[in-house]
C-alpha atoms as a PDB file:
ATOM      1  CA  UNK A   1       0.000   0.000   0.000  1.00  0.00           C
ATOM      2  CA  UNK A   2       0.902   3.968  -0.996  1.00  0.00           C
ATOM      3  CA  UNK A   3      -0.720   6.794   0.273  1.00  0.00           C
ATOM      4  CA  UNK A   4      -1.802   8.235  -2.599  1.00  0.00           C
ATOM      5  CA  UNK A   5      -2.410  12.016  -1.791  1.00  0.00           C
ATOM      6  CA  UNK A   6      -2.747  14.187   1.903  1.00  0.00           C
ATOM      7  CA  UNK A   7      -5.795  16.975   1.560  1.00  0.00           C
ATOM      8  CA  UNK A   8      -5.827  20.034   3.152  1.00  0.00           C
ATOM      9  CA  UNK A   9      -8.779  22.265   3.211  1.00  0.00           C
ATOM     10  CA  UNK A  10      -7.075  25.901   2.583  1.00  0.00           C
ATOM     11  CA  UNK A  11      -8.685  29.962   2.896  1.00  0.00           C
ATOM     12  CA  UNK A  12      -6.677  31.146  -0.107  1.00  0.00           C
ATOM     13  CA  UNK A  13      -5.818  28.284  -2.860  1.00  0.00           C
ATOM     14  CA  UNK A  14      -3.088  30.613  -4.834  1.00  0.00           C
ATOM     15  CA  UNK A  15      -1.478  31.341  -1.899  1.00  0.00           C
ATOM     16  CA  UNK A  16      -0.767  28.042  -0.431  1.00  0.00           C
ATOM     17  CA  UNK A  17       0.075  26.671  -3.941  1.00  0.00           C
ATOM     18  CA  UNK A  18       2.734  29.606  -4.233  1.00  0.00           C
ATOM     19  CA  UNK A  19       4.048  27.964  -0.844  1.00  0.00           C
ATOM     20  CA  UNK A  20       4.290  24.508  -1.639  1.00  0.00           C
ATOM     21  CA  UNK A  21       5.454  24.772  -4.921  1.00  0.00           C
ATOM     22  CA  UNK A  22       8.090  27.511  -4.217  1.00  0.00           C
ATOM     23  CA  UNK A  23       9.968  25.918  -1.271  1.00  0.00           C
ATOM     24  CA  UNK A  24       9.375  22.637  -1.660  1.00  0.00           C
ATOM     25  CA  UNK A  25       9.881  21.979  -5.109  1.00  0.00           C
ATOM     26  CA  UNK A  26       6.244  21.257  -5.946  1.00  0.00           C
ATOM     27  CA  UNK A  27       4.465  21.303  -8.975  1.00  0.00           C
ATOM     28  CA  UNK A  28       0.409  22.293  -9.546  1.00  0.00           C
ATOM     29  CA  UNK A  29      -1.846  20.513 -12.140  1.00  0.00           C
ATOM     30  CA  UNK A  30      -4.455  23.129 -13.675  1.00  0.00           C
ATOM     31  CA  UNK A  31      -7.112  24.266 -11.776  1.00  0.00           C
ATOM     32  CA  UNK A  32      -9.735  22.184 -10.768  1.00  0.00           C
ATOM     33  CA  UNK A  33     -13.061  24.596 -10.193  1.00  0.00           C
ATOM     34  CA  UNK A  34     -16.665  23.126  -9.884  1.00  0.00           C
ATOM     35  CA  UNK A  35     -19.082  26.456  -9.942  1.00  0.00           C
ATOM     36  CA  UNK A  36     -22.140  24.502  -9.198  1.00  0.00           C
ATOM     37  CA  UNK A  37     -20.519  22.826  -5.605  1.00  0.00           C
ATOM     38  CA  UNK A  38     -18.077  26.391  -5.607  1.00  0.00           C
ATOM     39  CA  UNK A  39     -15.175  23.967  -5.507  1.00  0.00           C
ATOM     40  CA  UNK A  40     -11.957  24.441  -6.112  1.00  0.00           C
ATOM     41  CA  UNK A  41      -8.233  22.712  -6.276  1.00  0.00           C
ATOM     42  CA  UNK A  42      -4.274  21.812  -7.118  1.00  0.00           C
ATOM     43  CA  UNK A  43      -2.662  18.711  -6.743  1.00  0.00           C
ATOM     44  CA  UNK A  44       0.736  19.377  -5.940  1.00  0.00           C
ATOM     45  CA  UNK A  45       3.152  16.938  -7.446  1.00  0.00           C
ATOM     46  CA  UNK A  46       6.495  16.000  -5.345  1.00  0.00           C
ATOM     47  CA  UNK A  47       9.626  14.515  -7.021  1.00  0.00           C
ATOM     48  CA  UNK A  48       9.377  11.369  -5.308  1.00  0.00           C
ATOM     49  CA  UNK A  49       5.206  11.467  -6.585  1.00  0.00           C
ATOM     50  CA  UNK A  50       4.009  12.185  -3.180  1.00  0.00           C
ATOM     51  CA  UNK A  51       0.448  14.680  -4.070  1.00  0.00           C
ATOM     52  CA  UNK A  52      -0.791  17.337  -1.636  1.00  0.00           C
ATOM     53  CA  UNK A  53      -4.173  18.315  -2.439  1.00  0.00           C
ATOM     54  CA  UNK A  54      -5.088  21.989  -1.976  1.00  0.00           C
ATOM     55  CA  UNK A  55      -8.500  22.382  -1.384  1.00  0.00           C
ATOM     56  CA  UNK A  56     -11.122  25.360  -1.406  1.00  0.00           C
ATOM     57  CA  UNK A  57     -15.158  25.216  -0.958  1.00  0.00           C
ATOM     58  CA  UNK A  58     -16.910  28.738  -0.462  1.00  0.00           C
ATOM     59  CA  UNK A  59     -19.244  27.139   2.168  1.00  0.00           C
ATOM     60  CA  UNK A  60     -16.139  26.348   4.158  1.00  0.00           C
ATOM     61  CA  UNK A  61     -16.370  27.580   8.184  1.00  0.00           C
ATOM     62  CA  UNK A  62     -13.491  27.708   9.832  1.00  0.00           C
ATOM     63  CA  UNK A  63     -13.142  26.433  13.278  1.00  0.00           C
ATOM     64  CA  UNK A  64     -11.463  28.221  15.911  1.00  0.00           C
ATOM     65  CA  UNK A  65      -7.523  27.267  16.955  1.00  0.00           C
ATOM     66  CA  UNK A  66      -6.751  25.026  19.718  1.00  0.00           C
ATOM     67  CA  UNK A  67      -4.226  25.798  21.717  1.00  0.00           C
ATOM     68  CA  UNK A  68      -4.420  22.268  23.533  1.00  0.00           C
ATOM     69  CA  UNK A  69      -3.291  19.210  21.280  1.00  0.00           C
ATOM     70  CA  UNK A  70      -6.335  17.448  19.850  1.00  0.00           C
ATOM     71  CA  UNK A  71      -6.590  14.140  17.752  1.00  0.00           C
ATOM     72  CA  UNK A  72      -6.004  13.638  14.254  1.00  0.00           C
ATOM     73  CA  UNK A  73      -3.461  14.822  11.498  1.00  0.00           C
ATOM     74  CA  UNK A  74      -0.909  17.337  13.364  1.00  0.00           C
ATOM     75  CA  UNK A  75       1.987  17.838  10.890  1.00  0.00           C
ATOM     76  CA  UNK A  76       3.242  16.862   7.483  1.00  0.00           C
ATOM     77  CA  UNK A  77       6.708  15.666   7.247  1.00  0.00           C
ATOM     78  CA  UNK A  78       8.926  16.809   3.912  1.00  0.00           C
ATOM     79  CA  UNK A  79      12.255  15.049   3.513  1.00  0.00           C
ATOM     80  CA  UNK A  80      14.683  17.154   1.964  1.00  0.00           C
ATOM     81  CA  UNK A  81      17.548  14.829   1.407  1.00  0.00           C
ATOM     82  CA  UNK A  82      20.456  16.262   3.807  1.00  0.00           C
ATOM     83  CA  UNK A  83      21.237  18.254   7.043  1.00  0.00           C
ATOM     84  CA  UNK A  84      22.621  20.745   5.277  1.00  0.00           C
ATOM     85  CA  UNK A  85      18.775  21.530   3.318  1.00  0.00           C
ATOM     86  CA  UNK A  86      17.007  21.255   6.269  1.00  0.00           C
ATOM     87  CA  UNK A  87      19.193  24.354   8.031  1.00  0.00           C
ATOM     88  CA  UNK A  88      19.334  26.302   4.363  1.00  0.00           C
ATOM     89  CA  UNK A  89      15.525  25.745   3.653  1.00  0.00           C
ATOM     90  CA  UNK A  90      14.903  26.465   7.415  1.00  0.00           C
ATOM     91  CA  UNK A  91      16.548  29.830   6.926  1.00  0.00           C
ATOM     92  CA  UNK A  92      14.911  30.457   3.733  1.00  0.00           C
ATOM     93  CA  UNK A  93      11.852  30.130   5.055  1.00  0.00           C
ATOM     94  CA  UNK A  94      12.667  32.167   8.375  1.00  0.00           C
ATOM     95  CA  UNK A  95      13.827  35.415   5.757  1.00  0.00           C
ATOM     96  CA  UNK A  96      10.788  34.696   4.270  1.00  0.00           C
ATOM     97  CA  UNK A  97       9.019  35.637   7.300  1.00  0.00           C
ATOM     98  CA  UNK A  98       7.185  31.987   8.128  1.00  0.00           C
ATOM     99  CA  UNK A  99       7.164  31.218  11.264  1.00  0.00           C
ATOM    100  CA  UNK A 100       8.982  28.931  12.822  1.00  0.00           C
ATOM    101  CA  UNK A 101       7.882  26.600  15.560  1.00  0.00           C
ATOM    102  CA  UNK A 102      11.519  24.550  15.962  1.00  0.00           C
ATOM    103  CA  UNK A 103      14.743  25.055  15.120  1.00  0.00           C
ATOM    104  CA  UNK A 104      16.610  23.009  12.983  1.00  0.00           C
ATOM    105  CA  UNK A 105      18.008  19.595  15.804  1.00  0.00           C
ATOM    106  CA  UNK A 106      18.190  15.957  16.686  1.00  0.00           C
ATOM    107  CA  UNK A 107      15.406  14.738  18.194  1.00  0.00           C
ATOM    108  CA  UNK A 108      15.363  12.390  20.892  1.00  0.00           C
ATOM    109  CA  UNK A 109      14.066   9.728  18.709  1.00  0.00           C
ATOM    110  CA  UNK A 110      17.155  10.712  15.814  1.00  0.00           C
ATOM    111  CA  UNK A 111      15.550  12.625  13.303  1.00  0.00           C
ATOM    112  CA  UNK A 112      17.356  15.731  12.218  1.00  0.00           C
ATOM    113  CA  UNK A 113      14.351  18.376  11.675  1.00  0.00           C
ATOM    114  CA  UNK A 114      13.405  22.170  11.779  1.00  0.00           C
ATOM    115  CA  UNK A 115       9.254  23.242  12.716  1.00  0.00           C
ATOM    116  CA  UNK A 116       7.394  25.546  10.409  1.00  0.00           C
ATOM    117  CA  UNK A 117       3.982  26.727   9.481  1.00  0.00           C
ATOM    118  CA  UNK A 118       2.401  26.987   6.409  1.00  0.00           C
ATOM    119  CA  UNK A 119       1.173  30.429   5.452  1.00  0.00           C
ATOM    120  CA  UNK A 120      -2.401  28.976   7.012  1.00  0.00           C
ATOM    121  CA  UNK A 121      -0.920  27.534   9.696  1.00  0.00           C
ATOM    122  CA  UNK A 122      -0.429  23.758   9.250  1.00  0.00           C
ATOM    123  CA  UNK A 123       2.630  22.577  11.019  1.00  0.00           C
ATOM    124  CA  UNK A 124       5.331  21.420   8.626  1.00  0.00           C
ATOM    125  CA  UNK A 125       8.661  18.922   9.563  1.00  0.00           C
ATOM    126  CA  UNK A 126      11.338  19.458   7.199  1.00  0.00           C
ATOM    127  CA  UNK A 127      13.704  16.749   7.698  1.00  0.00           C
ATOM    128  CA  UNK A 128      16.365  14.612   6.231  1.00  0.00           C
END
């Protein structure tokens, strides 16, 4: 088994495409856009063919932020090949102004990884 794609519901589709495909190497299909359901989406294609789905719907409600941990999907994980890309995309990202949650470490269960969020505010593990 493969997971095939990870969806994210999304506020403002161009943006978080620009994101995704500008600092992590991903590339959109063509816009997907059902008028009837007011619909819209990307796939983002990865080089390994991993797909993040960027979803919009304009009946979307947003729920407030937790500040507690709650269950379900908390981050997406983006392996970027080396130590040495996680600290330059890591920096990238912080003169970008994203935020960023950890810096780049070993973790006590050995992964090398910096903490980031998405324009939107989805946590993000860049990693080796």
């Amino acid at each position: 088994m493969k997971i095939e794609h990870i969806a994210l519901w999304v506020n403002d589709l161009e943006l978080m495409k620009k994101f995704y495909c500008n600092y992590f190497n991903g590339v959109a299909n063509q816009k997907y856009v059902n008028p009837i359901k007011g619909f819209s989406s990307y796939f983002i294609q990865f080089d390994d063919g991993a797909r993040l789905e960027l979803m919009h719907s304009t009946t979307m409600k947003l729920l407030p932020v937790k500040a507690a941990p709650t269950c379900g999907f908390i981050h997406l994980a983006c392996s970027v090949g080396s130590k040495h890309q996680v600290d330059e995309l890591t920096s990238r990202l912080r003169d970008a102004g994203v935020t960023i949650l950890g810096e780049p470490r070993v973790t006590g269960d050995g992964y090398y990884e910096s903490v980031v969020l998405d324009p939107e505010g989805n946590q993000l593990e860049i990693t080796v």
